[in-house]
Protein backbone atom coordinates (compact mmCIF):
# COMPACT_ATOMS: atom_id res chain seq x y z
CA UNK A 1 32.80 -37.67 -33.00
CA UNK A 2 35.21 -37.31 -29.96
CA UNK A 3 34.07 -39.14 -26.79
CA UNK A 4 34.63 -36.81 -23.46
CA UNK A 5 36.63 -38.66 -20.52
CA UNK A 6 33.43 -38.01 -18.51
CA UNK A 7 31.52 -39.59 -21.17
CA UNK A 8 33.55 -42.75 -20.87
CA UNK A 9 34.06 -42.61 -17.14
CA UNK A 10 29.55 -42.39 -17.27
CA UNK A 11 29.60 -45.40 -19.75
CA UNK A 12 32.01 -47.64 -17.49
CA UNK A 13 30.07 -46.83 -14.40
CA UNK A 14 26.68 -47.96 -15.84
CA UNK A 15 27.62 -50.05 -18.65
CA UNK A 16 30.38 -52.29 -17.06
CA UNK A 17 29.85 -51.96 -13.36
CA UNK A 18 26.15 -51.92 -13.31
CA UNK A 19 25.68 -48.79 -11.17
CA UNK A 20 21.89 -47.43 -10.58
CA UNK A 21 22.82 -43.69 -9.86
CA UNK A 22 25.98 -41.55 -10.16
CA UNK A 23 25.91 -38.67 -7.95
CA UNK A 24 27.89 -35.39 -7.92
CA UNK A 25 28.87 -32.68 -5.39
CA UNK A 26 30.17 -29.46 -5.31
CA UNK A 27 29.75 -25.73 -3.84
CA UNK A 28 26.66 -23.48 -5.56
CA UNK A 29 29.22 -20.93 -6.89
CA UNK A 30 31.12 -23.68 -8.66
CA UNK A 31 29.57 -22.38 -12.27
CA UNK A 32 32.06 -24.99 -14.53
CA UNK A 33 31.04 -28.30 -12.40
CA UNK A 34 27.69 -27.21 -12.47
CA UNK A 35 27.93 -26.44 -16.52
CA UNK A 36 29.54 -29.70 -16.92
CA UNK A 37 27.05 -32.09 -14.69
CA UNK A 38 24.03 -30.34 -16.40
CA UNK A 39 25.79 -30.79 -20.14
CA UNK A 40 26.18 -34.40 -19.15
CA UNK A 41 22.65 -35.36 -18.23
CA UNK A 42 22.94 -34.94 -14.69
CA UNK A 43 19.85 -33.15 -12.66
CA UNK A 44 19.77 -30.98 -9.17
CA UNK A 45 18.40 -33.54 -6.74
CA UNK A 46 19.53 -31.53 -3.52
CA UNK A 47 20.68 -28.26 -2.01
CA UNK A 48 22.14 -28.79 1.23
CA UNK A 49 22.36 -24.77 2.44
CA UNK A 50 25.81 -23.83 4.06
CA UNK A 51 26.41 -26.97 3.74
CA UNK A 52 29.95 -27.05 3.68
CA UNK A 53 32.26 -24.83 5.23
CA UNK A 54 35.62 -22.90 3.35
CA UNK A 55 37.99 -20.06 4.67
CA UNK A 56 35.35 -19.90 7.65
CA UNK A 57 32.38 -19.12 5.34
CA UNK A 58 29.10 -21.31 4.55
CA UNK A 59 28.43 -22.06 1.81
CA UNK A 60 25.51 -24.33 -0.07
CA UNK A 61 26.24 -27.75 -1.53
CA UNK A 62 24.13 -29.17 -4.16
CA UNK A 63 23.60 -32.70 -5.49
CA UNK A 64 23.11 -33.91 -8.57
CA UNK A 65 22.37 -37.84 -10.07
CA UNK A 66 22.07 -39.54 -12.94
CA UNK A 67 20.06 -42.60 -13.07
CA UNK A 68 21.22 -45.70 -15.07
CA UNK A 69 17.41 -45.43 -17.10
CA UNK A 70 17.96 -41.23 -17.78
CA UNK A 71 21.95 -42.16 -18.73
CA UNK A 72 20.80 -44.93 -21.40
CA UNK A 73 17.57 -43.51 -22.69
CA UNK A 74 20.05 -39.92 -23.52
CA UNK A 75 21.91 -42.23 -25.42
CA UNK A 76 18.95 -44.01 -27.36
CA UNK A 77 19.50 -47.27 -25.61
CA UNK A 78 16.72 -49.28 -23.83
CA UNK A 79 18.80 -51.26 -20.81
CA UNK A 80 22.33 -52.82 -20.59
CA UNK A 81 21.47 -56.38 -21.96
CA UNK A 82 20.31 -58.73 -19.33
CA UNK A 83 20.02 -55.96 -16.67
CA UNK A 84 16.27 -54.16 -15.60
């Protein structure tokens, strides 16, 4: 089974540095960052509207997380050992 870069860069964040969330960011009409966040686990947390601003047009933001319990129960895993 291949492991994605985002898959590893998930596992480091929560596995080796401990992290309790991983948030992401981008523009509503970004349709492949949204695709890939959702595919990953990740969950629409906020939508900031015309939140950010690009060739002089609004536009909405939304937020997504991932929480360390969501990241290890997706991968059948209770808790990183030693760690709530």
């Amino acid at each position: 089974m291949e492991v994605s870069n985002r898959a590893i860069v998930l596992g480091f964040l929560f596995e080796e540095r401990g992290l309790r969330v991983v948030e992401a960011w981008f523009q509503l009409g970004n349709v492949r960052a949204a695709g890939a966040a959702k595919k990953m686990g990740f969950k629409v947390t906020v939508r900031v509207r015309e939140g950010t601003i690009m060739y002089g047009k609004f536009h909405d933001t939304l937020g997504l997380d991932m929480l360390r319990e969501e990241y290890y129960e997706s991968r059948g895993k209770r808790t990183r050992q030693g760690v709530p």
